[in-house]
Protein backbone atom coordinates (compact mmCIF):
# COMPACT_ATOMS: atom_id res chain seq x y z
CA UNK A 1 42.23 68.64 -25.71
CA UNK A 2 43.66 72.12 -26.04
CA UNK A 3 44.35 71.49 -29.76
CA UNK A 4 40.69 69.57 -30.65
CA UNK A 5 38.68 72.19 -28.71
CA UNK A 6 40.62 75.42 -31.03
CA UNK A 7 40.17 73.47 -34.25
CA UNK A 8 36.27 73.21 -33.58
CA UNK A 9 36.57 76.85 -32.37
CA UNK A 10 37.75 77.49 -35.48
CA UNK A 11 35.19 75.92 -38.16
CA UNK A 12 32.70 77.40 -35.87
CA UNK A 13 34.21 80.71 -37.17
CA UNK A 14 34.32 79.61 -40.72
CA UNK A 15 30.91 78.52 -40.92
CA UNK A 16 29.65 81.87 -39.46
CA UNK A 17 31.53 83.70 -41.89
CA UNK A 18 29.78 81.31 -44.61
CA UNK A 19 26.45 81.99 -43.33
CA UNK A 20 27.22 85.89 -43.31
CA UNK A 21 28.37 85.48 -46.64
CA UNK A 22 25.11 83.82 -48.03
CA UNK A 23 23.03 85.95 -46.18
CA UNK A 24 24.69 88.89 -47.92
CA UNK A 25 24.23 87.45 -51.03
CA UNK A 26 20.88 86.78 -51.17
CA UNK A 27 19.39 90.06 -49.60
CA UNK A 28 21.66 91.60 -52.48
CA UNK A 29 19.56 89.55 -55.05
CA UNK A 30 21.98 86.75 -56.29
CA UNK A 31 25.34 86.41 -56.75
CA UNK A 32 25.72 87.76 -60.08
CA UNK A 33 25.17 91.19 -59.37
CA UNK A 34 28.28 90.74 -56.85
CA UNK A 35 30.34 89.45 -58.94
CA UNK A 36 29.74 92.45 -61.32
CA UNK A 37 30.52 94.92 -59.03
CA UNK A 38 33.39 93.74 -57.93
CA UNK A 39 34.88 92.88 -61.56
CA UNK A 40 34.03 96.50 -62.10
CA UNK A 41 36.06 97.61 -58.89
CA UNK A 42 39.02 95.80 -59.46
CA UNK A 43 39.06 96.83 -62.74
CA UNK A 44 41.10 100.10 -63.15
């Protein structure tokens, strides 16, 4: 039970960082304008 109840624990986790994620996104205006940015950051 131990084991079942920290795997669900677990995608619960995941699928709140998803949400965050998307939720980010969108108030930014789309994901293209992320994925600029950070091409430009990791550029040196």
């Amino acid at each position: 039970m131990a084991k079942n109840s920290s795997t669900t624990v677990q995608l619960l986790l995941v699928l709140l960082v998803l949400l965050v994620l998307v939720s980010g996104i969108l108030a930014r205006g789309g994901p293209s304008t992320c994925n600029l940015r950070r091409k430009r950051a990791l550029l040196p």
